[in-house]
Protein backbone atom coordinates (compact mmCIF):
# COMPACT_ATOMS: atom_id res chain seq x y z
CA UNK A 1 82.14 39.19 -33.16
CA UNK A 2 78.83 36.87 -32.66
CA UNK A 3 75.79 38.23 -31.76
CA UNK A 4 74.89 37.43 -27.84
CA UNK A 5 71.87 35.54 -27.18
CA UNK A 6 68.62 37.60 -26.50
CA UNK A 7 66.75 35.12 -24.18
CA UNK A 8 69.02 35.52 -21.08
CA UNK A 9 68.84 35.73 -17.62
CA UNK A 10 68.60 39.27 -16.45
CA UNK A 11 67.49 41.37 -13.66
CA UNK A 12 66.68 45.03 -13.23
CA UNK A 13 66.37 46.93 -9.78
CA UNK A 14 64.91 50.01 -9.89
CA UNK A 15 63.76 52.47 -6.93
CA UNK A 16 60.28 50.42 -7.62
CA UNK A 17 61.45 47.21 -7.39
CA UNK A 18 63.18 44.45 -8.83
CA UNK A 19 61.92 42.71 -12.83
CA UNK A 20 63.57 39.48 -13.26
CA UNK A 21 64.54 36.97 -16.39
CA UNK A 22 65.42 33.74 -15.32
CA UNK A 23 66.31 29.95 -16.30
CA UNK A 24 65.85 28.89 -12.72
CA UNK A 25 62.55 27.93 -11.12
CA UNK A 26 60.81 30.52 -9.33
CA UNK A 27 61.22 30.85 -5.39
CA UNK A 28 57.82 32.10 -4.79
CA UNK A 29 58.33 32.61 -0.80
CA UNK A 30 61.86 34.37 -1.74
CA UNK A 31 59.72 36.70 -4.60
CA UNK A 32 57.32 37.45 -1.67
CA UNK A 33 59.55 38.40 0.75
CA UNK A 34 61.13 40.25 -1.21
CA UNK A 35 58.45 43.32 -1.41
CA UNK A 36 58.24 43.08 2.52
CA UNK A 37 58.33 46.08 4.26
CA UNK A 38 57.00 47.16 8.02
CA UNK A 39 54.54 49.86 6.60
CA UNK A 40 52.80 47.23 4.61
CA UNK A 41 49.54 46.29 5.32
CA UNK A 42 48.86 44.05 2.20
CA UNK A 43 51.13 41.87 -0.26
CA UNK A 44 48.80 41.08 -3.21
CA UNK A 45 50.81 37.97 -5.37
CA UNK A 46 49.94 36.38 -8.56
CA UNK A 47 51.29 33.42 -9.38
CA UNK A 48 51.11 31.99 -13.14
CA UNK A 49 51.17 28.65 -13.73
CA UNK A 50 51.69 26.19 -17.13
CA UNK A 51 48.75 24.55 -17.04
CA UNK A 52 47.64 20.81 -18.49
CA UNK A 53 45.22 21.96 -21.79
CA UNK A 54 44.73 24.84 -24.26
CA UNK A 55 41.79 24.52 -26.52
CA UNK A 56 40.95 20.59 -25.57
CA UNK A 57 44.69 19.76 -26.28
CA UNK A 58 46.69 18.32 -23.85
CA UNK A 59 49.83 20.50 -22.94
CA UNK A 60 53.10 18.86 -22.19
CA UNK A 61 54.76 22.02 -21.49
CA UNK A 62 55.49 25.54 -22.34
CA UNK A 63 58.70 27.36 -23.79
CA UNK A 64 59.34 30.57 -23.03
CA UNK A 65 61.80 32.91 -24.90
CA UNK A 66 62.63 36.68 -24.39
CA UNK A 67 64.66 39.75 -25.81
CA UNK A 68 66.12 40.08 -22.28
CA UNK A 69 67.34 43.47 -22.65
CA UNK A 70 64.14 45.04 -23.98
CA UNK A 71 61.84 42.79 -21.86
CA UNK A 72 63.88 43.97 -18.42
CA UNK A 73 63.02 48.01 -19.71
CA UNK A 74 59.89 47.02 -20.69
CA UNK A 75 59.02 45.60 -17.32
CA UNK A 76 60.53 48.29 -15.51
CA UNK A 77 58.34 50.94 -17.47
CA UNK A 78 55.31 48.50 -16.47
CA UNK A 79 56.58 48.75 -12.68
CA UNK A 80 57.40 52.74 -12.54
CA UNK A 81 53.53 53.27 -14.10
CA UNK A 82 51.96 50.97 -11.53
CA UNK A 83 53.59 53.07 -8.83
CA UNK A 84 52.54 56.58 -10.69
CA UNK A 85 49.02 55.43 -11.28
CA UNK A 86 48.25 54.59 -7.80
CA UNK A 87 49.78 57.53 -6.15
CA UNK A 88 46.66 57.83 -4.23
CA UNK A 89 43.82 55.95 -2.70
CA UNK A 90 40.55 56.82 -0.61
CA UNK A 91 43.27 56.47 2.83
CA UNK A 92 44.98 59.19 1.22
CA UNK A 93 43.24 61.18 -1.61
CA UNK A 94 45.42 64.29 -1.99
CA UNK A 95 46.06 64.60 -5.49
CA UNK A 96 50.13 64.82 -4.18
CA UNK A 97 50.03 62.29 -1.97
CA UNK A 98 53.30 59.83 -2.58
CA UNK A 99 52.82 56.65 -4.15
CA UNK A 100 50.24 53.94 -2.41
CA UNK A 101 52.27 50.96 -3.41
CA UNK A 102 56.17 50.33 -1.92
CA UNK A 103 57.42 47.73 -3.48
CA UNK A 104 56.34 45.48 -6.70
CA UNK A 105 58.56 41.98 -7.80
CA UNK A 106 58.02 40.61 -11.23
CA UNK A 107 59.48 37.57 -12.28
CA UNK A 108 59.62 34.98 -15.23
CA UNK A 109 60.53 32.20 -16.14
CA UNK A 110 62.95 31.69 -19.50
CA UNK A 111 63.33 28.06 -21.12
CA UNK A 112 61.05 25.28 -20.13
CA UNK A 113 58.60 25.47 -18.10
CA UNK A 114 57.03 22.19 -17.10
CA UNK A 115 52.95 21.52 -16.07
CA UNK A 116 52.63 22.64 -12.85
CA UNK A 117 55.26 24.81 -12.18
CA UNK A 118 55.70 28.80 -11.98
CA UNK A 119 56.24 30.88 -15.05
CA UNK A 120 55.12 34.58 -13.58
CA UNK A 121 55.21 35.65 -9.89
CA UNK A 122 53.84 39.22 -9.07
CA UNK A 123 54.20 40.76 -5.97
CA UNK A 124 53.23 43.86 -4.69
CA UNK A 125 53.55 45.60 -1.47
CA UNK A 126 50.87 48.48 -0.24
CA UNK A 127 49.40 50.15 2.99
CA UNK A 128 46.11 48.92 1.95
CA UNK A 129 44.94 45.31 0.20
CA UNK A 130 42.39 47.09 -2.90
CA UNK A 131 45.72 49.46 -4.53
CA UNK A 132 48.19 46.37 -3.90
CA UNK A 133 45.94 43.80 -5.70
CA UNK A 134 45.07 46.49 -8.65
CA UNK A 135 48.63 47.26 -9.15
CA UNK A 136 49.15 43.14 -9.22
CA UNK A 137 46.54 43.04 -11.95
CA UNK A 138 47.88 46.22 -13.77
CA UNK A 139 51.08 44.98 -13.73
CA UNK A 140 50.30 41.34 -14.68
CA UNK A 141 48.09 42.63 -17.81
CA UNK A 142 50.60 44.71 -19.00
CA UNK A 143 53.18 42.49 -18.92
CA UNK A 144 51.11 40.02 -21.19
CA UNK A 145 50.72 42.69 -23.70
CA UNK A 146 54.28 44.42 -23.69
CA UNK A 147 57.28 42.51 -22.76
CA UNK A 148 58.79 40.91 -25.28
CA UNK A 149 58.11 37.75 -24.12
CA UNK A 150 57.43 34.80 -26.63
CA UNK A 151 56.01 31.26 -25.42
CA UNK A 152 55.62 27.71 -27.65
CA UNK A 153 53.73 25.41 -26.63
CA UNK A 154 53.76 21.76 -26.69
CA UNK A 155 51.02 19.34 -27.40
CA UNK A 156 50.34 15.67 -26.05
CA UNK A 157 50.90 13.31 -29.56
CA UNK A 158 51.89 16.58 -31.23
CA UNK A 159 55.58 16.59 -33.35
CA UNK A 160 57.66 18.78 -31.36
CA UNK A 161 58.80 20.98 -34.60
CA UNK A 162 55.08 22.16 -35.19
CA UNK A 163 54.78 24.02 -31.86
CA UNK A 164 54.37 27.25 -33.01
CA UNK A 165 55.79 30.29 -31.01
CA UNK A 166 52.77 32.94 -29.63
CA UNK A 167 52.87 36.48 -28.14
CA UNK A 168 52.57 36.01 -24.13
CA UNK A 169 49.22 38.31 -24.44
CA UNK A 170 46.71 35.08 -24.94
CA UNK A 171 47.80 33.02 -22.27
């Protein structure tokens, strides 16, 4: 029996949100919406992009590869800490109080990723902007650092077979 391929599109809901693998470009509006709800006040977003130079060289664009299954838990762990670690806020300090975020979206992008174009989308959904866009940044960071997520990039006048593949935590 062959092995399947690790770097495939996934996606994990959980009672936190949703954590998404995906070939497919990212529908930032559709991401956003997505952590809507009526008793939000705030929807922080970040939005990562493949830029055009790393270290003076010119990029051309950016390949991203993933152990889906382990990235999707990974994720999900990220997403179910965000929502433990803000269970309260100066609108609501008791030590019980229920989480201060509703909903939280991350997505990323598998394959190519060209200049320009999405290859993380964050969204988070809160009564109150300062917890959303902490949990955005908490959730962003650890991403970078623990989903096994790999990226290569590619170099203007650069052969292709020298990229060399990095851990997502640099970029």
């Amino acid at each position: 029996m062959a092995t399947p391929p690790a770097s495939v599109d996934a996606r994990l809901e959980i009672s936190e949100g949703i954590c998404v693998l995906t070939h497919d470009a990212l529908n930032v509006a559709e991401i956003i919406r997505s952590v809507g709800d009526d008793r939000a006040g705030a929807i922080a977003t970040f939005i990562g992009t493949t830029r055009n130079s790393f270290k003076g060289k010119v990029v051309t664009r950016l390949d991203y590869q993933a152990y889906s299954k382990l990235a999707l838990k990974t994720m999900a762990d990220i997403l179910r800490a965000a929502h433990s670690a803000h269970s309260r806020s100066i609108h609501n300090p008791e030590t019980s109080a229920p989480s201060s975020l509703i909903h939280s979206a991350v997505y990323h992008r598998l394959g190519t990723v060209p200049v320009g174009d999405p290859s993380i989308v964050i969204a988070v959904s809160s009564p109150h902007r300062k917890e959303a866009f902490v949990a955005c940044e908490f959730i962003l960071e650890e991403v970078k650092l623990k989903a096994q997520i790999w990226k290569r990039e590619f170099y203007e006048g650069e052969p292709e077979n020298e990229a060399q593949w990095k851990a997502n935590v640099n970029a």
